[in-house]
PDB file of N, CA and C in Angstrom:
ATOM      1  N   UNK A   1      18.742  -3.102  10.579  1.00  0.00           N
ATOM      2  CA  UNK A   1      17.446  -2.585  10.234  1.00  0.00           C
ATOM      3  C   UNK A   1      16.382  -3.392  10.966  1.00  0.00           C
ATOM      4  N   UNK A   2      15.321  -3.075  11.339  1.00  0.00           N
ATOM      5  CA  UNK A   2      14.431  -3.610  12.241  1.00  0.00           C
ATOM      6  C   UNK A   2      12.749  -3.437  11.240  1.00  0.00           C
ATOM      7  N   UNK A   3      12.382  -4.416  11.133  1.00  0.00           N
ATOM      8  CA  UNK A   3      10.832  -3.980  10.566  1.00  0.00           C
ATOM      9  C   UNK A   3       9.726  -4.550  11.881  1.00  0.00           C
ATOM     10  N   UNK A   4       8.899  -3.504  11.541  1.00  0.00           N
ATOM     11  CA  UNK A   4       7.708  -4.209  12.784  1.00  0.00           C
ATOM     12  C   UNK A   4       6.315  -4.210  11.520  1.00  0.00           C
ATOM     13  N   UNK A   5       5.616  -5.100  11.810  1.00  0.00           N
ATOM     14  CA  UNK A   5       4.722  -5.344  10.897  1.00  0.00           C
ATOM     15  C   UNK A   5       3.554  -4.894  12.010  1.00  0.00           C
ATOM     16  N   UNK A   6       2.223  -4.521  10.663  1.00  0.00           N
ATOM     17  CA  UNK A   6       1.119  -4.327  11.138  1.00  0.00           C
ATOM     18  C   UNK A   6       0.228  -5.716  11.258  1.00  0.00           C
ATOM     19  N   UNK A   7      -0.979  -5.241  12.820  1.00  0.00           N
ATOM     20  CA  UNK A   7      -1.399  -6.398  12.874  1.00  0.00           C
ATOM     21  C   UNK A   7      -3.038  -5.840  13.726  1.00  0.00           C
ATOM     22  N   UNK A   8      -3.733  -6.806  13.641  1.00  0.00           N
ATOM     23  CA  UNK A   8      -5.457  -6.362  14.737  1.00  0.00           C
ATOM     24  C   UNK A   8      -5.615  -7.463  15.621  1.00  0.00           C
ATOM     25  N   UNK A   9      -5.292  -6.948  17.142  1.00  0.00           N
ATOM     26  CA  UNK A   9      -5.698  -7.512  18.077  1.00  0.00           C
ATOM     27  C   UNK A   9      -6.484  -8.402  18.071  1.00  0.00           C
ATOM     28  N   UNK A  10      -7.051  -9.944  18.239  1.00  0.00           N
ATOM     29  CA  UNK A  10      -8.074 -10.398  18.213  1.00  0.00           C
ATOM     30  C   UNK A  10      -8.634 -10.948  19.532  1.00  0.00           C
ATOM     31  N   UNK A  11      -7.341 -10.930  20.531  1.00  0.00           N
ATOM     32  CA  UNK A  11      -8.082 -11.522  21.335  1.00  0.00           C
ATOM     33  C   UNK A  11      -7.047 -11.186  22.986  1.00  0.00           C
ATOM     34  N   UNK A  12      -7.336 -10.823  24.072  1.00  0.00           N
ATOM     35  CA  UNK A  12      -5.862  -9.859  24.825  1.00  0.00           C
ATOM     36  C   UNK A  12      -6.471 -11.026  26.402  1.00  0.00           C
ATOM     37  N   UNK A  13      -4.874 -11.688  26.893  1.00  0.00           N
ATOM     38  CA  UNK A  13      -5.247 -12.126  27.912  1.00  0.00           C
ATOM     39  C   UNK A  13      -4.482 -11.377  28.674  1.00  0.00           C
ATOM     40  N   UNK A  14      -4.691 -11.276  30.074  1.00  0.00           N
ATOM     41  CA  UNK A  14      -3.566 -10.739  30.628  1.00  0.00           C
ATOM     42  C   UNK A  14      -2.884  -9.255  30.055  1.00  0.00           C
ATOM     43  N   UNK A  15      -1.860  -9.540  30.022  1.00  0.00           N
ATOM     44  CA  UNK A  15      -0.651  -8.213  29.175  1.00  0.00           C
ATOM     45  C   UNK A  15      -0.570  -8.926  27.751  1.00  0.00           C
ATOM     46  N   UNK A  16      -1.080 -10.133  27.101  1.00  0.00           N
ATOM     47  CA  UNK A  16      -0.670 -10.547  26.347  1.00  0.00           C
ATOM     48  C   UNK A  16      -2.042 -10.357  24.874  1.00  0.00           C
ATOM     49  N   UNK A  17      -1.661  -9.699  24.079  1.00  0.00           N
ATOM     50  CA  UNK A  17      -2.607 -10.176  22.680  1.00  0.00           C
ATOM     51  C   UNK A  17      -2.530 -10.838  21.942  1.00  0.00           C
ATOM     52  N   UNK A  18      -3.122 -11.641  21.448  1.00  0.00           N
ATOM     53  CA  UNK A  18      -3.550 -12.269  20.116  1.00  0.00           C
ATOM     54  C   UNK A  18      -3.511 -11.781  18.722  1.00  0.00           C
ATOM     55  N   UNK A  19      -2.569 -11.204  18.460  1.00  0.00           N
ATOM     56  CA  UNK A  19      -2.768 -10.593  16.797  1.00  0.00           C
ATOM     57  C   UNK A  19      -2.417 -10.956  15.479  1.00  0.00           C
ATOM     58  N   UNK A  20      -3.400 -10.546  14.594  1.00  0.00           N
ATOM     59  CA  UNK A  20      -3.327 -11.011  13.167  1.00  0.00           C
ATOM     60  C   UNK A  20      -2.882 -10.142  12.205  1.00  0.00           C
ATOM     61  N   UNK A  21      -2.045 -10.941  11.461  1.00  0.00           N
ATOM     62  CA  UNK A  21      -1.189 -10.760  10.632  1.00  0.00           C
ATOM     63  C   UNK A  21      -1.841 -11.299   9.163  1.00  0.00           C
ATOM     64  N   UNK A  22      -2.908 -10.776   9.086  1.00  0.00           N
ATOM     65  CA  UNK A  22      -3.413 -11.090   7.207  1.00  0.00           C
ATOM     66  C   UNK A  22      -4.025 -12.695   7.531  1.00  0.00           C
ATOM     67  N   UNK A  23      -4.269 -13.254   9.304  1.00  0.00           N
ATOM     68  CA  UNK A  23      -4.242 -14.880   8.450  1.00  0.00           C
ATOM     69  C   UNK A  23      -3.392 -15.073   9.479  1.00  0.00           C
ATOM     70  N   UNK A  24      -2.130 -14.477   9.847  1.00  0.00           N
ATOM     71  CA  UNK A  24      -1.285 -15.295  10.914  1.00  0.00           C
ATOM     72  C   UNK A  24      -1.492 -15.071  11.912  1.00  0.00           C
ATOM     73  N   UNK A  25      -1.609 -16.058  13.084  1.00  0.00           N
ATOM     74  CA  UNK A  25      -1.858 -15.444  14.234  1.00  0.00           C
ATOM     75  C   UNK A  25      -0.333 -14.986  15.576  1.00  0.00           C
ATOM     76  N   UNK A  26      -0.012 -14.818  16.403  1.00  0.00           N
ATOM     77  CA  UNK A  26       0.659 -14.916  16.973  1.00  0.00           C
ATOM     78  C   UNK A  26       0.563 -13.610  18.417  1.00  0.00           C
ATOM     79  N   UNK A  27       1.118 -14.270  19.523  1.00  0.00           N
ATOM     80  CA  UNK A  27       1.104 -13.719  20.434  1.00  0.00           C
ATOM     81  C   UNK A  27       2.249 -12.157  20.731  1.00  0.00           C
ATOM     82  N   UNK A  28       1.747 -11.200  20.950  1.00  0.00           N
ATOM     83  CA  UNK A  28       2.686  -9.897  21.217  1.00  0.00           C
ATOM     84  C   UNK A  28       2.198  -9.821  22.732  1.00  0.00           C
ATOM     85  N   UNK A  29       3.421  -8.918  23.164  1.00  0.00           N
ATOM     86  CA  UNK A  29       3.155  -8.583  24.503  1.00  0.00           C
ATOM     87  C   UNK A  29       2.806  -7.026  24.710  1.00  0.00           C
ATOM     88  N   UNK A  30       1.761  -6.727  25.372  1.00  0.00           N
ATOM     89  CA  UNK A  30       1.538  -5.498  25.342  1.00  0.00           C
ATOM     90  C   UNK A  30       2.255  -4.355  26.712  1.00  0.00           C
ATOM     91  N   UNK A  31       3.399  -4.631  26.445  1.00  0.00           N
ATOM     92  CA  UNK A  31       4.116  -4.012  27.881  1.00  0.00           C
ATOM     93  C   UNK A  31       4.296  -2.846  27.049  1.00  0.00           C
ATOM     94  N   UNK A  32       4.741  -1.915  26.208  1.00  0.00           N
ATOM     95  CA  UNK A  32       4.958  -1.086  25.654  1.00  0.00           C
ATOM     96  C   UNK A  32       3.682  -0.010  25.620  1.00  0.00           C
ATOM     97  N   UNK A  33       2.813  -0.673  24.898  1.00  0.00           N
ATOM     98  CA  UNK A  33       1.430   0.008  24.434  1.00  0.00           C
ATOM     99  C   UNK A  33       0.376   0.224  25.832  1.00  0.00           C
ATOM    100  N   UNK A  34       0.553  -0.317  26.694  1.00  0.00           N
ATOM    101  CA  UNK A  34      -0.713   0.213  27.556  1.00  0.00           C
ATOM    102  C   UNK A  34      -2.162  -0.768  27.042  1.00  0.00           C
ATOM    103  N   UNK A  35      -2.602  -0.366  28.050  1.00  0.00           N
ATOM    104  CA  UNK A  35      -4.090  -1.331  28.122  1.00  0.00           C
ATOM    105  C   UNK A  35      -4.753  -1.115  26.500  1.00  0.00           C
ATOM    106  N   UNK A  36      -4.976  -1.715  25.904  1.00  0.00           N
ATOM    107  CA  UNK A  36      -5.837  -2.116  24.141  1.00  0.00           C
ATOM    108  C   UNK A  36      -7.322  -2.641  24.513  1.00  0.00           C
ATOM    109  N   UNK A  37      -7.783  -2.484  23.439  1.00  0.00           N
ATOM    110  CA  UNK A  37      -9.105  -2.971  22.946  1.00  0.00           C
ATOM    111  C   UNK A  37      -8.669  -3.974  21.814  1.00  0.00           C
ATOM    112  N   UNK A  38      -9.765  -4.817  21.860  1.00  0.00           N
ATOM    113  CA  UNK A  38     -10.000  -5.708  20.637  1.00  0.00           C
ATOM    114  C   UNK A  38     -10.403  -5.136  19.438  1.00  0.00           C
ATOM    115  N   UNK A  39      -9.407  -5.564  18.490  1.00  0.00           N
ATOM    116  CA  UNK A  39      -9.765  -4.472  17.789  1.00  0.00           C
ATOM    117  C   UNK A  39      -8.635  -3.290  16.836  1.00  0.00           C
ATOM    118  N   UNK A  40      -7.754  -3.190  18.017  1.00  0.00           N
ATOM    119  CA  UNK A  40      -7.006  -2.064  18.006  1.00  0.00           C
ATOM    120  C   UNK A  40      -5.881  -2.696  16.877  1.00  0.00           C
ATOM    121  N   UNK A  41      -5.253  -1.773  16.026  1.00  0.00           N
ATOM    122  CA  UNK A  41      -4.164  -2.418  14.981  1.00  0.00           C
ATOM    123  C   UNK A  41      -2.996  -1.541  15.872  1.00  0.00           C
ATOM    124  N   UNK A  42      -1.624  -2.552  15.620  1.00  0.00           N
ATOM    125  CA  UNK A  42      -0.512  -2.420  16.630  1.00  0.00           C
ATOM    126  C   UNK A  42       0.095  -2.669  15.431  1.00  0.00           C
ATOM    127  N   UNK A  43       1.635  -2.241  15.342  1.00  0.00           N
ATOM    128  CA  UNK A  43       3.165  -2.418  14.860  1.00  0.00           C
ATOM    129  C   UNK A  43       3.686  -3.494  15.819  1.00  0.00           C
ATOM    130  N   UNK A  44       3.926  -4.730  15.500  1.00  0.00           N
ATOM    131  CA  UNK A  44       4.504  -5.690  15.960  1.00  0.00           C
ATOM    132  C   UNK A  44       6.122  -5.736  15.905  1.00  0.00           C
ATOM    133  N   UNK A  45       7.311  -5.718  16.614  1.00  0.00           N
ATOM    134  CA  UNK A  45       8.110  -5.967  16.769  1.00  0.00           C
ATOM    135  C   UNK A  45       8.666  -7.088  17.520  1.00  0.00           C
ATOM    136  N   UNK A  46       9.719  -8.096  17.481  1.00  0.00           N
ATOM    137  CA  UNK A  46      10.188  -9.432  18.002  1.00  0.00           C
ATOM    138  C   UNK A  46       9.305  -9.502  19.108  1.00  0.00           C
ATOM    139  N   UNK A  47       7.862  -9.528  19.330  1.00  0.00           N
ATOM    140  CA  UNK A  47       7.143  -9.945  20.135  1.00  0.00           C
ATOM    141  C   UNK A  47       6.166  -8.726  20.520  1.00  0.00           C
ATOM    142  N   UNK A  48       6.741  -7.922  20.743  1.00  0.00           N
ATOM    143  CA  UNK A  48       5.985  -7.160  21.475  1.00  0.00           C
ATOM    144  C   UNK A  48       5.340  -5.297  20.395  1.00  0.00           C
ATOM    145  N   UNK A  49       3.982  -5.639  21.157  1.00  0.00           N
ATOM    146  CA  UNK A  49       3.567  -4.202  20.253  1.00  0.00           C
ATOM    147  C   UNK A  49       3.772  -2.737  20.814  1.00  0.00           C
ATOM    148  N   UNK A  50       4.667  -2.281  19.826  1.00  0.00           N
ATOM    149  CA  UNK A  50       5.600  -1.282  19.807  1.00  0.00           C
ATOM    150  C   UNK A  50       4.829  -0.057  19.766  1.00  0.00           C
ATOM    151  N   UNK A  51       3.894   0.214  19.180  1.00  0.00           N
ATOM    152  CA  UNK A  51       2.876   1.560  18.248  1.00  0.00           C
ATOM    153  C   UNK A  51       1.609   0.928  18.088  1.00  0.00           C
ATOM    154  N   UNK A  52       1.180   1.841  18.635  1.00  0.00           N
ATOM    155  CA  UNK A  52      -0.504   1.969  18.450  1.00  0.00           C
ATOM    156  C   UNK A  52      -1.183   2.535  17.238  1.00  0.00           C
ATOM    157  N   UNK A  53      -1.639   1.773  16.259  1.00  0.00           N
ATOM    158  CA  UNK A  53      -1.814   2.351  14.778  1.00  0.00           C
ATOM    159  C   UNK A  53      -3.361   3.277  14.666  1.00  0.00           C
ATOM    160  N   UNK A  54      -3.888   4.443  14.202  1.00  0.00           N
ATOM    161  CA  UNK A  54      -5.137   4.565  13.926  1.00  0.00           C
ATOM    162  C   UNK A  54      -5.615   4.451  12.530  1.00  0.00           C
ATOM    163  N   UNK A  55      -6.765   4.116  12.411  1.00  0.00           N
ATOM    164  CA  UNK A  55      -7.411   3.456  11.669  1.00  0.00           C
ATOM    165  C   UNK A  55      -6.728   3.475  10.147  1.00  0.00           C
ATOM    166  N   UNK A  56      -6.489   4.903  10.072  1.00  0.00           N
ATOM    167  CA  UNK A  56      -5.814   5.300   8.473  1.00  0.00           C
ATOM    168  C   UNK A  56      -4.259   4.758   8.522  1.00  0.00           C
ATOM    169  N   UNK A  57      -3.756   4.639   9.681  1.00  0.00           N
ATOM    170  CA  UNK A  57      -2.382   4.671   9.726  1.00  0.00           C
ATOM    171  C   UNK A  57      -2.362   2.939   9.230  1.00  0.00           C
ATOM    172  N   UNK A  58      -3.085   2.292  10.071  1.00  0.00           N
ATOM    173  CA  UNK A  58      -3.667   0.590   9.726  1.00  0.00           C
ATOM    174  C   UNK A  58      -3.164   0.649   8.272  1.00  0.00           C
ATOM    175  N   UNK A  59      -4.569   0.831   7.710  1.00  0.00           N
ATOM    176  CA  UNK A  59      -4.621   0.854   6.136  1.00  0.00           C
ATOM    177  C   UNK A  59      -3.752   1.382   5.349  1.00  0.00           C
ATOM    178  N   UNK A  60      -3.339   2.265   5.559  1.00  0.00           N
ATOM    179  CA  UNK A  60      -1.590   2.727   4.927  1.00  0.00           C
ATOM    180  C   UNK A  60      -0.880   1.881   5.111  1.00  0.00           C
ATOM    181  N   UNK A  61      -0.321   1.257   6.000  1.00  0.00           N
ATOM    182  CA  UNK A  61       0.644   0.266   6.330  1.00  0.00           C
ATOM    183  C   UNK A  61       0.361  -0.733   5.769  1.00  0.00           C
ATOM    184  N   UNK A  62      -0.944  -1.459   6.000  1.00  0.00           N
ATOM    185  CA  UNK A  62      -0.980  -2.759   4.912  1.00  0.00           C
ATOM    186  C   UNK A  62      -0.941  -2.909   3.656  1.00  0.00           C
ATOM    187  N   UNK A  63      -1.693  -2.179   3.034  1.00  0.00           N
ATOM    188  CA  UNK A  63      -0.923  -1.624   1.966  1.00  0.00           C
ATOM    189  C   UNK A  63       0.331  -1.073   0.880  1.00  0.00           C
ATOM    190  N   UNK A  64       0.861  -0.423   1.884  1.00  0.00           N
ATOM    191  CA  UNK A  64       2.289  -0.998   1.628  1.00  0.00           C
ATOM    192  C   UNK A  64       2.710  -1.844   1.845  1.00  0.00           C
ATOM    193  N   UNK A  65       2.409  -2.817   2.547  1.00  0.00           N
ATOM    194  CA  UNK A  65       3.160  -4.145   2.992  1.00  0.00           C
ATOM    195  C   UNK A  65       2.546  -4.717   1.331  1.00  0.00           C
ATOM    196  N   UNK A  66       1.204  -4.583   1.211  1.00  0.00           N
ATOM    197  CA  UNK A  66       0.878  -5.766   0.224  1.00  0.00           C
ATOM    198  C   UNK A  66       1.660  -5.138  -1.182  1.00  0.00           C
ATOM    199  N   UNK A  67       2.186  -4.041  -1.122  1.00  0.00           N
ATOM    200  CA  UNK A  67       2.523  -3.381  -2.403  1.00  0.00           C
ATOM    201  C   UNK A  67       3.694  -4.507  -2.307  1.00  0.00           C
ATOM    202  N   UNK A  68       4.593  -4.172  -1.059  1.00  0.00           N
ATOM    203  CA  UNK A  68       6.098  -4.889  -0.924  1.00  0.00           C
ATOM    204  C   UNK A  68       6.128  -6.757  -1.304  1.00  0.00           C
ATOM    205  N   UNK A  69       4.921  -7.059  -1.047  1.00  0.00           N
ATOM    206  CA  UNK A  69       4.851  -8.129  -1.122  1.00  0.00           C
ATOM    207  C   UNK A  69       4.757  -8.485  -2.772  1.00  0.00           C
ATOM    208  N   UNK A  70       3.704  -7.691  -3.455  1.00  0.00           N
ATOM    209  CA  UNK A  70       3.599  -8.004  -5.137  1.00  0.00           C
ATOM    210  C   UNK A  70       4.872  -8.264  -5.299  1.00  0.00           C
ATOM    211  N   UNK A  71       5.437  -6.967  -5.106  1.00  0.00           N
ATOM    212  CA  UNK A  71       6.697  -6.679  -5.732  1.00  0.00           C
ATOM    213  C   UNK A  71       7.910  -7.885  -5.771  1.00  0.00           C
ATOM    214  N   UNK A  72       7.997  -8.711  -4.011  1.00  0.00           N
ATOM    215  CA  UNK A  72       8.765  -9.532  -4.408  1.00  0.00           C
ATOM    216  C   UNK A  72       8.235 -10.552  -5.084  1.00  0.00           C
ATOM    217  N   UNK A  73       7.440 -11.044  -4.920  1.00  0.00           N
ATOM    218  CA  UNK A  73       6.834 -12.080  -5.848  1.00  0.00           C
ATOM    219  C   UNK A  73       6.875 -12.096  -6.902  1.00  0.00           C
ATOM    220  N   UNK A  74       6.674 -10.323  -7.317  1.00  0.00           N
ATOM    221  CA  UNK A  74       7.063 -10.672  -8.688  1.00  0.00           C
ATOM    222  C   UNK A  74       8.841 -10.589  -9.510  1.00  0.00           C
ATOM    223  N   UNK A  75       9.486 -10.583  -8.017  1.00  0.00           N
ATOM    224  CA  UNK A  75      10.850 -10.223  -8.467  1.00  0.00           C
ATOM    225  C   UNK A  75      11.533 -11.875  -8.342  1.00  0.00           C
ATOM    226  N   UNK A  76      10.700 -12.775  -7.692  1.00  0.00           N
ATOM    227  CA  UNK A  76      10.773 -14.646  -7.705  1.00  0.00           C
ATOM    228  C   UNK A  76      10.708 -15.032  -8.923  1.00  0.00           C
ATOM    229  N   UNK A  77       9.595 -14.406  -9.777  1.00  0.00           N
ATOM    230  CA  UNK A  77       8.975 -15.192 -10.616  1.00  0.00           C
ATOM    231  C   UNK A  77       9.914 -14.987 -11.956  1.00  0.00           C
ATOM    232  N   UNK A  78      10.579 -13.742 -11.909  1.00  0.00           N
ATOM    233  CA  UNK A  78      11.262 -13.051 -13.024  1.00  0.00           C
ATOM    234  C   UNK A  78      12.554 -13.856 -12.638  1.00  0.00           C
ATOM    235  N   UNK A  79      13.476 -14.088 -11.339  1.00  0.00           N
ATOM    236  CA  UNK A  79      14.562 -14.734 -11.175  1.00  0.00           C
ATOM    237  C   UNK A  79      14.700 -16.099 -11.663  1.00  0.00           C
ATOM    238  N   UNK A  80      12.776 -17.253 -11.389  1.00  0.00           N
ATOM    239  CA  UNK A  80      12.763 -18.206 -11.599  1.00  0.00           C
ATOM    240  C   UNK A  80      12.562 -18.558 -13.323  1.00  0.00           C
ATOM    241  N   UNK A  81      12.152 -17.656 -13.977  1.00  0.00           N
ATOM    242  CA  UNK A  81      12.074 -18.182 -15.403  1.00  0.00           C
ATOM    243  C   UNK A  81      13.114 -17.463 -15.902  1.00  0.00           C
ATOM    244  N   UNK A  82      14.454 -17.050 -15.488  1.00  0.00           N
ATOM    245  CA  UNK A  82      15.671 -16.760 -16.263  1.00  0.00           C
ATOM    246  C   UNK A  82      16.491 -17.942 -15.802  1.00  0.00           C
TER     247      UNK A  82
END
């Protein structure tokens, strides 16, 4: 199974962007996607951005991510006090 996470460009040198992850930063390569703007939200895969997200597609995705995220946290917290 493969997950690619959502992320917003912050900063593109070269073929290479700068994107954030809620807070994390890290470098993707934009060989896939074609020339970006700052700005632009991408699907990150083992480096490189895979999908070009629009604006709604963005916000859907993080969103579910943050749903996925409650969820385990709260599936830690229930493992750690049994």
């Amino acid at each position: 199974m493969c997950i690619a996470a959502p992320a917003r460009i912050v900063d593109i040198t070269d073929n290479v962007a700068t994107v954030d992850f809620g807070g994390v930063k890290q470098q993707a390569k934009l060989d896939l996607v074609g020339d970006l703007e700052i700005g632009t939200h991408v699907l990150v895969h083992s480096g490189y951005a895979i999908e070009v997200l629009s604006e709604q597609e963005a916000k859907d995705s993080l969103e579910a991510w943050d749903l996925l995220l409650e969820a385990l946290d709260e599936e830690d917290k229930e493992r750690n006090n049994n």
